[in-house]
Protein backbone atom coordinates (compact mmCIF):
# COMPACT_ATOMS: atom_id res chain seq x y z
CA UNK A 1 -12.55 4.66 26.85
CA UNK A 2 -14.71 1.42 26.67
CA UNK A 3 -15.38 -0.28 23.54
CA UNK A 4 -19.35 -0.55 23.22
CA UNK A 5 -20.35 -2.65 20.29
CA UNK A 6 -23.69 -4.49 19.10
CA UNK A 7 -22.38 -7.74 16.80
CA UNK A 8 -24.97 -9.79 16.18
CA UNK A 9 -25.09 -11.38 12.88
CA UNK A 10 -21.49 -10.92 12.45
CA UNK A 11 -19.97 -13.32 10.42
CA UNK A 12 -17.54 -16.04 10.71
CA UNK A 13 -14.09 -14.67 9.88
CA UNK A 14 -13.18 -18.19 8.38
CA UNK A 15 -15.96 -17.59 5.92
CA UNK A 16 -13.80 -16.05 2.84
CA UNK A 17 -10.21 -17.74 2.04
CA UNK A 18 -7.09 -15.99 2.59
CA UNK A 19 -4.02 -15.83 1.11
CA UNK A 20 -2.61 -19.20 -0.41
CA UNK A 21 -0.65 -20.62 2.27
CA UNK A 22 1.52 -23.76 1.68
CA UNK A 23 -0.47 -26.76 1.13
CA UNK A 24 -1.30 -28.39 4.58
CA UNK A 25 -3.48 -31.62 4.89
CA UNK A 26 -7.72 -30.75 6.28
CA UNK A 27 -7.68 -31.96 10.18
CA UNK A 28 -10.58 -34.44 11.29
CA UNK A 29 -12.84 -30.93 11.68
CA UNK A 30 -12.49 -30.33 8.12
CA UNK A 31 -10.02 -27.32 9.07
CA UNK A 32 -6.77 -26.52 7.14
CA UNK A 33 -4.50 -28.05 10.02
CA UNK A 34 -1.14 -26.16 10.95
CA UNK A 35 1.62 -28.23 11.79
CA UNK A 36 4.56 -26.91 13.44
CA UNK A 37 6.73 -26.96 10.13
CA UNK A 38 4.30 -24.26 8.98
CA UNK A 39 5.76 -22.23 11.73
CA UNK A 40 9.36 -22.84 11.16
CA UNK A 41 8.54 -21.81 7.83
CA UNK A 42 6.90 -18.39 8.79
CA UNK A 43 9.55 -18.16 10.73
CA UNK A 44 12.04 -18.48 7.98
CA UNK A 45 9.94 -16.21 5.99
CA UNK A 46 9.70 -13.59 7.29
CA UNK A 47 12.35 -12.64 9.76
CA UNK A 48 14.47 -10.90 7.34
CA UNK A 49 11.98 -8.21 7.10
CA UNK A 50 10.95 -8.28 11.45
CA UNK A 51 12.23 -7.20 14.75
CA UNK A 52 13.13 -9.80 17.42
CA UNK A 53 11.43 -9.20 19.90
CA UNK A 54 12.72 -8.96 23.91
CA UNK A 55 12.02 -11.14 26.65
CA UNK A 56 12.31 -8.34 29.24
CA UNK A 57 12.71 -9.43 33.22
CA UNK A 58 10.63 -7.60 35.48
CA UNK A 59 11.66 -8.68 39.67
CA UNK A 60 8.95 -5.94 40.67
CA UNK A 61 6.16 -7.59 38.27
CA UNK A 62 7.41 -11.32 39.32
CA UNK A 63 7.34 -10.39 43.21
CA UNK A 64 3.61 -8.92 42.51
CA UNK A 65 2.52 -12.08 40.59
CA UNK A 66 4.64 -14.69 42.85
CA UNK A 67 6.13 -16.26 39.26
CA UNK A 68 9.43 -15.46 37.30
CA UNK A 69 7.72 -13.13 35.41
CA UNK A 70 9.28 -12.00 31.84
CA UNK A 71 7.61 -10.13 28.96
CA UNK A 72 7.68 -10.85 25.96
CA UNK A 73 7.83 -6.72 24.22
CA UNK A 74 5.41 -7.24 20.74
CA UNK A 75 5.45 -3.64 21.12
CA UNK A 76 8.35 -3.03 20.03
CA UNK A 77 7.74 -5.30 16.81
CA UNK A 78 7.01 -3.20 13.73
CA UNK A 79 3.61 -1.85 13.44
CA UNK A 80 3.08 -1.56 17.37
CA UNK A 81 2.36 -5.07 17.41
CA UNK A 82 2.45 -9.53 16.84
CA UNK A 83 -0.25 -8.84 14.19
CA UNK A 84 2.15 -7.65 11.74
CA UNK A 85 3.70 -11.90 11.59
CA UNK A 86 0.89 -13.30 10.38
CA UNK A 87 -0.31 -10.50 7.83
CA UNK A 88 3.40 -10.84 6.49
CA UNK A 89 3.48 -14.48 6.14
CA UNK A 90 0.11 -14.10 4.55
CA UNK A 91 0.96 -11.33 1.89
CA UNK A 92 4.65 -12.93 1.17
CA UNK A 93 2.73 -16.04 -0.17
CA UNK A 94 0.26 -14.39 -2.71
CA UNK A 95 0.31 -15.37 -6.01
CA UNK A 96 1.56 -12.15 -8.62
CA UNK A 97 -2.02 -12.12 -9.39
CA UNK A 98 -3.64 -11.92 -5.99
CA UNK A 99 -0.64 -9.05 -5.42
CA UNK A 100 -1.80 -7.25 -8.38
CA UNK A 101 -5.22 -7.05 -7.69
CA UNK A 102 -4.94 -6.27 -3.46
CA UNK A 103 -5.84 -7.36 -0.15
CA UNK A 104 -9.01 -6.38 2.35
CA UNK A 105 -9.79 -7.73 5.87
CA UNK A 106 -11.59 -5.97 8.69
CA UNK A 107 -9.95 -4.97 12.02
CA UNK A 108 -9.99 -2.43 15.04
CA UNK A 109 -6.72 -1.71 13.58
CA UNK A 110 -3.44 -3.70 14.47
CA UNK A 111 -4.20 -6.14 12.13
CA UNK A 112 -5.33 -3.51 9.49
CA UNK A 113 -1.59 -1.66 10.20
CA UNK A 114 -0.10 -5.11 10.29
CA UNK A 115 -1.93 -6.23 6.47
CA UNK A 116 -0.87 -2.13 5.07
CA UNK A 117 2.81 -2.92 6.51
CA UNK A 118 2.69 -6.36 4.65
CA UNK A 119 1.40 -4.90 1.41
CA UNK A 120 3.21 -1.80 1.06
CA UNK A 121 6.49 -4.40 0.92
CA UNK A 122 5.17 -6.12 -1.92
CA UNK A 123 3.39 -3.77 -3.71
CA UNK A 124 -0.10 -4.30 -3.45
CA UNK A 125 -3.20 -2.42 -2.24
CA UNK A 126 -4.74 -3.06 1.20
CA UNK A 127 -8.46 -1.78 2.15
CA UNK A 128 -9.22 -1.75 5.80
CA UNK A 129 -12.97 -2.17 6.94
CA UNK A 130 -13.30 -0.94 10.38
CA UNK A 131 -16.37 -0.39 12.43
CA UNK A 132 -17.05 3.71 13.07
CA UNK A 133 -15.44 3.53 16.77
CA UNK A 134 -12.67 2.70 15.68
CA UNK A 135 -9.33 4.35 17.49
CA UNK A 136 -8.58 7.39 15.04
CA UNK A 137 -4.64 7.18 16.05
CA UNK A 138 -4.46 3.55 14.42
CA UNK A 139 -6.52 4.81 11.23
CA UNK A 140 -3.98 7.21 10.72
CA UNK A 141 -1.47 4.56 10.92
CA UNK A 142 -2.91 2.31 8.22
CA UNK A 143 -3.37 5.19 6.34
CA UNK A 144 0.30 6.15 6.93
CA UNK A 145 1.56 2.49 5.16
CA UNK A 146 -0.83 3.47 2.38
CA UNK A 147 -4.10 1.81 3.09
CA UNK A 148 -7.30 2.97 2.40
CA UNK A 149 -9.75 2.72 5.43
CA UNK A 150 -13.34 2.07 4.90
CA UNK A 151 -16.22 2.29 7.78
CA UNK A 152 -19.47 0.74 9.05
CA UNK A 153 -21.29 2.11 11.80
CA UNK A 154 -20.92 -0.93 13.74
CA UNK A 155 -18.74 -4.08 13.91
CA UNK A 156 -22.09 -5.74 12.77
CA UNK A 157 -21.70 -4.24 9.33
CA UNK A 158 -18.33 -4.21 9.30
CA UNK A 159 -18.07 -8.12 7.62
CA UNK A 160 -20.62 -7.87 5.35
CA UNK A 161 -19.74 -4.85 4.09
CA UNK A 162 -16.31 -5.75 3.80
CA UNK A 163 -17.17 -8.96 2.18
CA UNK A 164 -19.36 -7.36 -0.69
CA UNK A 165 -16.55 -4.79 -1.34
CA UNK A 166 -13.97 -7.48 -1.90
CA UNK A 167 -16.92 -9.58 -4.29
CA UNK A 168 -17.18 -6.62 -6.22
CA UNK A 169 -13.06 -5.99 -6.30
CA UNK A 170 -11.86 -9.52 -6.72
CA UNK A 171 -9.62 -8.57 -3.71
CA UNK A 172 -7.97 -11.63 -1.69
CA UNK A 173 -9.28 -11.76 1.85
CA UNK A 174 -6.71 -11.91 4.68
CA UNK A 175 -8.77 -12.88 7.57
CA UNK A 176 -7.12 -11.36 10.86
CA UNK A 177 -6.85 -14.36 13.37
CA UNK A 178 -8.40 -17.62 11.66
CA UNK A 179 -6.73 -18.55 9.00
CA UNK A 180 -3.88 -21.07 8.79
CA UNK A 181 -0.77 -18.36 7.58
CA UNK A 182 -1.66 -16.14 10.20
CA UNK A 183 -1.82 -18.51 12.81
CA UNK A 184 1.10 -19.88 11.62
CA UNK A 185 3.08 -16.38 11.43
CA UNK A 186 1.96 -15.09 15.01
CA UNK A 187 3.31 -18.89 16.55
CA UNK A 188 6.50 -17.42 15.49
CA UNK A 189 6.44 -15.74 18.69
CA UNK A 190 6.25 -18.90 20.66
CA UNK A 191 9.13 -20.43 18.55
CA UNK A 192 11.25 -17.12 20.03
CA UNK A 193 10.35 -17.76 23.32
CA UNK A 194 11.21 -21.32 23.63
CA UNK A 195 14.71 -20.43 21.66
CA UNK A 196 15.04 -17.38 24.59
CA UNK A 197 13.86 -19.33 27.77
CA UNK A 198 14.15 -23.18 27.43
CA UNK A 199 12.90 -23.77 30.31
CA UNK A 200 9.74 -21.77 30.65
CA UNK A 201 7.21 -23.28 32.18
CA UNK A 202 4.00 -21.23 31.87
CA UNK A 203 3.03 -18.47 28.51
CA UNK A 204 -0.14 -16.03 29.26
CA UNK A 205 -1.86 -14.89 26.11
CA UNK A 206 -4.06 -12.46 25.35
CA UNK A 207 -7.14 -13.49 23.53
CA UNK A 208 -9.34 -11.20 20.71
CA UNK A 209 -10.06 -14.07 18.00
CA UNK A 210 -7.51 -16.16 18.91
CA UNK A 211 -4.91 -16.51 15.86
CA UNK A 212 -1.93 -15.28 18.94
CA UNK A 213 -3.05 -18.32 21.09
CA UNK A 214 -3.49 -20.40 18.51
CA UNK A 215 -0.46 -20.04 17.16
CA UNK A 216 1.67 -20.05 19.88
CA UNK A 217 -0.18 -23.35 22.25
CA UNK A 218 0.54 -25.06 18.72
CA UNK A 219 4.34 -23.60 18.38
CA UNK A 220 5.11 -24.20 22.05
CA UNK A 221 3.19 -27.38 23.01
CA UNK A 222 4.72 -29.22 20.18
CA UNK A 223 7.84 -28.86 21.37
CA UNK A 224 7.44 -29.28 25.27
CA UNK A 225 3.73 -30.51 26.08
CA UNK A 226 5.01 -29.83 29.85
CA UNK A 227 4.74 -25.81 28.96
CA UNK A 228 1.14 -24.46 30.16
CA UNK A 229 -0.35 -22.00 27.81
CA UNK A 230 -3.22 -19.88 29.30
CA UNK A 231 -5.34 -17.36 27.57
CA UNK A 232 -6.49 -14.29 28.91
CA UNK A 233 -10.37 -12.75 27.32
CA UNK A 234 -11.82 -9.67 29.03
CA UNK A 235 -15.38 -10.14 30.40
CA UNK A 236 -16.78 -8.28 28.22
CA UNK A 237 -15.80 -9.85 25.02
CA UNK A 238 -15.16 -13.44 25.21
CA UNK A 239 -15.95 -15.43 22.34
CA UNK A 240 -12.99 -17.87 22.48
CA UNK A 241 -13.88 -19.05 26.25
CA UNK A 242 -18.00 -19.17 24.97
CA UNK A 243 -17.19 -21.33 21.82
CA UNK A 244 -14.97 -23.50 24.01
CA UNK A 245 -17.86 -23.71 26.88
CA UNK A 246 -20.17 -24.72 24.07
CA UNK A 247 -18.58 -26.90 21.98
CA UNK A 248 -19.82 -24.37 19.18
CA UNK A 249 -18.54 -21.24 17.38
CA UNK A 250 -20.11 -18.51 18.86
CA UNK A 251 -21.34 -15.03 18.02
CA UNK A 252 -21.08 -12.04 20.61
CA UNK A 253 -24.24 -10.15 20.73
CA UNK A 254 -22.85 -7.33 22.50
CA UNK A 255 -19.14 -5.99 23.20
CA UNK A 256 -18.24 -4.05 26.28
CA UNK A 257 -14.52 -3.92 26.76
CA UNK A 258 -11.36 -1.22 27.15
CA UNK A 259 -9.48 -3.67 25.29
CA UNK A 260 -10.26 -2.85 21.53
CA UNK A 261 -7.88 -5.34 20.65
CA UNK A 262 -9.55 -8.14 22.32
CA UNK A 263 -13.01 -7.03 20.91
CA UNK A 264 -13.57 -9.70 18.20
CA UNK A 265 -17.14 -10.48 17.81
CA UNK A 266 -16.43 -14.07 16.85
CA UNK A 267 -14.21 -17.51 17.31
CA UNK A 268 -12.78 -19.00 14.32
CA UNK A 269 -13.02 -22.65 13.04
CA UNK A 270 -9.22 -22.73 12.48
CA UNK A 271 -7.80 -21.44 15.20
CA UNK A 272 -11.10 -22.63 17.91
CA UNK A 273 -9.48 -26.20 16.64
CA UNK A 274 -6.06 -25.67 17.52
CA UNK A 275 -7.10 -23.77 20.78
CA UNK A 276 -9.19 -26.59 21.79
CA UNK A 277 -6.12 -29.41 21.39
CA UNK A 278 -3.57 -27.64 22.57
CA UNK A 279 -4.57 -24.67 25.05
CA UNK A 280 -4.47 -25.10 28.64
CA UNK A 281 -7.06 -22.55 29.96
CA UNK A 282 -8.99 -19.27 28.62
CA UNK A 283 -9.91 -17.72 32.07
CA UNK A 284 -11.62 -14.00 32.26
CA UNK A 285 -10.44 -10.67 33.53
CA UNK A 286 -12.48 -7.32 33.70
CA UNK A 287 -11.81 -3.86 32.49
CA UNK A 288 -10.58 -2.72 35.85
CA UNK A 289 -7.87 -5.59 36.33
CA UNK A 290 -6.40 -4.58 33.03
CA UNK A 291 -6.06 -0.82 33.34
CA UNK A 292 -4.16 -1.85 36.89
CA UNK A 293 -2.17 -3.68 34.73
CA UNK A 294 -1.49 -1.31 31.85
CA UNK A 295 -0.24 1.23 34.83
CA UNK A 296 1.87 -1.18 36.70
CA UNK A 297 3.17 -2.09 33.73
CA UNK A 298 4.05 1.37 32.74
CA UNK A 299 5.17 2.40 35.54
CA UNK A 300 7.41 -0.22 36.81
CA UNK A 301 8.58 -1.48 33.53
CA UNK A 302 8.76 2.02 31.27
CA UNK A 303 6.86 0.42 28.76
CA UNK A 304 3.47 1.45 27.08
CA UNK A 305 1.39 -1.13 26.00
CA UNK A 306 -2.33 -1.12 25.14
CA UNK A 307 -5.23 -2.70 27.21
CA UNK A 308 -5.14 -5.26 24.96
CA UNK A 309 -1.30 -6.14 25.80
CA UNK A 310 -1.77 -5.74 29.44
CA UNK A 311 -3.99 -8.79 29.90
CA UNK A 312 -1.91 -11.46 30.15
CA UNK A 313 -0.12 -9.66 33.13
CA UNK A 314 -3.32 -8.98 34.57
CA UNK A 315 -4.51 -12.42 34.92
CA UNK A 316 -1.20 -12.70 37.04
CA UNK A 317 -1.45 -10.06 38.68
CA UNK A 318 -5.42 -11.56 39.85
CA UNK A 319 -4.32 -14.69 40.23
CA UNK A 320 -6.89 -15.77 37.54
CA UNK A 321 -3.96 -17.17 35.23
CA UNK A 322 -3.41 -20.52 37.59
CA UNK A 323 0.19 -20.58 36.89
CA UNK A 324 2.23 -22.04 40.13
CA UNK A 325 3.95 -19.73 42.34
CA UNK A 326 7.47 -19.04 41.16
CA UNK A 327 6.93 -20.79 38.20
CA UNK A 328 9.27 -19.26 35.35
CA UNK A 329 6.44 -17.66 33.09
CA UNK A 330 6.51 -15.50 30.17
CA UNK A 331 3.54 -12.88 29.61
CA UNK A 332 2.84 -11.31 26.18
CA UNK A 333 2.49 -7.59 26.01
CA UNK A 334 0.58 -8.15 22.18
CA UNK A 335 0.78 -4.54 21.55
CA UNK A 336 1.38 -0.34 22.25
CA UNK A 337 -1.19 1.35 19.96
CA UNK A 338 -2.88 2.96 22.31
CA UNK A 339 -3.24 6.59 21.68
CA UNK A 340 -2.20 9.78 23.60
CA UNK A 341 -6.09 10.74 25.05
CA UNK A 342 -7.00 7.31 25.85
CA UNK A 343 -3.59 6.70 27.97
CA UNK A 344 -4.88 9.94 29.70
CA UNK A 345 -8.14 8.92 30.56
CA UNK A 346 -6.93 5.00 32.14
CA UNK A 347 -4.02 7.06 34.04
C-alpha cells in the first residue's frame, strides 16, 4: 500500500520547542547542539525502563550484500520500534508542570506509540495528530497506551492543526525527529552498537526526518570517525538528501512512498546540522528495492519488519549503500509495525 501525500506548506518540525532537555550550548547555526554526553545521558536515562536491543548475524543476508552483515532488531524494542528512545528521554525530562498539563506531536504513528508509551509512564496525557491515511493498526496502538488520536485529511494540515490545538491546550510539543532529546535518545542505539561490535566499520540508516541518523552519525562518529554512516531515503520521499543537495531546509510537495515511516514531509534544523557534519552519505532506494528487502528479510531472517525498517538492507542489497565488500556492517531494521493486510499485499 503506497503512501500518497500532498505536503506543501507543511511546517518546520523545529518550529515549536520540545521538552526541556539538559542545557546544551547553541552551535554556530544557531541550533541547540548535541554533544555526545547528551547521549550517554539518554542512555543512562532511560535504559531502566528499555529493551536492549540484538545485533542479529545474518551469513545468507551478508553473502547477498558481499559485507558482514548484522542487524540491529529495533523491532523488538518496546513499541515496535527506536522511536520510543527519544520520546522517553523527552517525557522523563518534563518539568511537573509540563507533565501535568500533556504532550502533542504529529506522526504516521511510531513516534505517536513511542510519545503514548513515554507518557503513560509518567502520567501525563499525549494527543497524536496524524494525517487521515494513516495505518489504522498503529492508531489502535497509541490508543492502546492511552492516547488520544486526532486527524487531518492530509499531512499538510496535520502541523498546523496540531500546532493550534496545543496553543489552545498549553500542551508541550515533542517534535518527532528534530529536536535535541530525541536525537539524543535514538543515538542511544549507536552507543549499543559500538559497545556490541567494536570494530564495525560501516552503519546503514534509514532516513524519515532524520532524528535516527542524526543521532547515531553523532553517537558513533564521535567515538571512531573511521566508522561510515550512510542513510538510506526512499525516492519518493526524500527531504533529508534535498535539504543536503541544497544547502536549505526543504519542503516535500508531494509524498509517494510504501515506507510510511520514512514519509516526513520535512528536514529539521537540528538534526539537518548534525547530519550535515557527521553523515557520510544519504543515497536513494525505490519502493520496489525495499519490499525485496522486507521479504528477504522475512524470510531468511524470521523477522517482520516494516518498509520503513527494511531500507537500510535494501541499499545493500542494491549496492546503493557504498559500503566495501566484506566490510563488517551493521543495518538497522528501525521498526515492525506493519500491519496484517499490508504484509499481505507486499508478499
Amino acid at each position: 500500500m503506497t503512501n500518497h501525500t500532498d505536503t506543501t506548506g507543511a511546517r518546520d518540525a523545529a518550529a515549536v520547542t520540545a521538552a526541556s532537555p539538559d542545557d546544551a550550548e547553541a552551535d554556530t547555526t544557531g541550533t541547540r547542539a548535541v554533544s555526545i554526553d547528551d547521549v550517554r545521558a539518554a542512555q543512562a536515562r532511560i535504559k531502566p525502563h528499555l529493551h536492549r536491543t540484538p545485533l542479529i548475524h545474518s551469513q545468507t543476508l551478508s553473502r547477498m550484500t558481499h559485507t558482514d552483515l548484522w542487524l540491529k532488531a529495533e523491532v523488538f524494542q518496546k513499541t515496535g520500534s527506536f522511536k520510543t528512545r527519544g520520546a522517553l528521554n523527552a517525557v522523563l525530562q518534563l518539568t511537573p508542570e509540563q507533565r501535568t498539563r500533556g504532550v502533542v506531536t504529529i506522526s504516521a504513528g511510531n513516534h505517536g506509540q513511542g510519545l503514548a508509551f513515554a507518557a503513560s509512564m509518567v502520567g501525563a496525557r499525549c494527543v497524536v495528530f496524524m494525517p487521515a491515511h494513516a495505518i489504522p493498526t498503529k492508531v489502535e496502538a497509541i490508543k492502546g497506551y492511552g492516547a488520544e488520536c486526532r486527524f487531518a485529511p492530509s499531512m499538510e494540515l496535520v502541523f498546523p492543526a496540531m500546532e493550534t490545538y496545543q496553543k489552545e491546550h498549553g500542551l508541550t510539543y515533542v517534535p518527532p525527529f528534530s529536536d535535541p532529546a530525541i536525537i539524543a535518545g535514538q543515538g542511544t542505539v549507536g552507543l549499543e552498537i559500538l559497545e556490541d561490535l567494536p570494530d564495525v566499520e560501516a552503519v546503514v540508516v534509514p532516513v524519515g526526518g532524520g532524528g535516527l541518523l542524526a543521532g547515531i552519525a553523532l553517537a558513533v562518529k564521535s567515538q571512531n570517525p573511521d566508522v561510515r554512516v550512510i542513510g538510506v531515503e526512499p525516492e519518493g520521499a526524500c527531504a533529508v538528501s534535498q535539504s543536503l543537495k541544497t544547502g536549505q531546509l526543504v519542503t516535500l510537495k508531494h509524498i509517494d512512498t510504501v515506507a510510511d515511516g520514512l514519509a516526513a514531509p520535512f528536514a529539521g534544523e537540528e538534526s539537518q546540522a548534525i547530519i550535515e557534519r557527521y553523515a557520510d552519505d544519504v543515497v536513494l532506494v525505490n519502493d520496489d528495492e525495499i519490499v525485496n528487502a522486507l521479504r528477504l528479510i522475512l524470510e531468511r531472517t524470521k523477522i517482520v519488519v516494516e518498509p520503513s525498517g527494511a531500507a537500510g538492507v535494501a541499499a545493500l542489497l542494491s549496492g546503493k549503500a557504498g559500503v566495501p565488500q566484506g566490510a563488517k556492517t551493521v543495518a538497522i531494521l528501525s521498526g515492525g509495525n506493519v500491519d496484517r493486510e499490508t504484509l499481505k499485499s507486499l508478499l
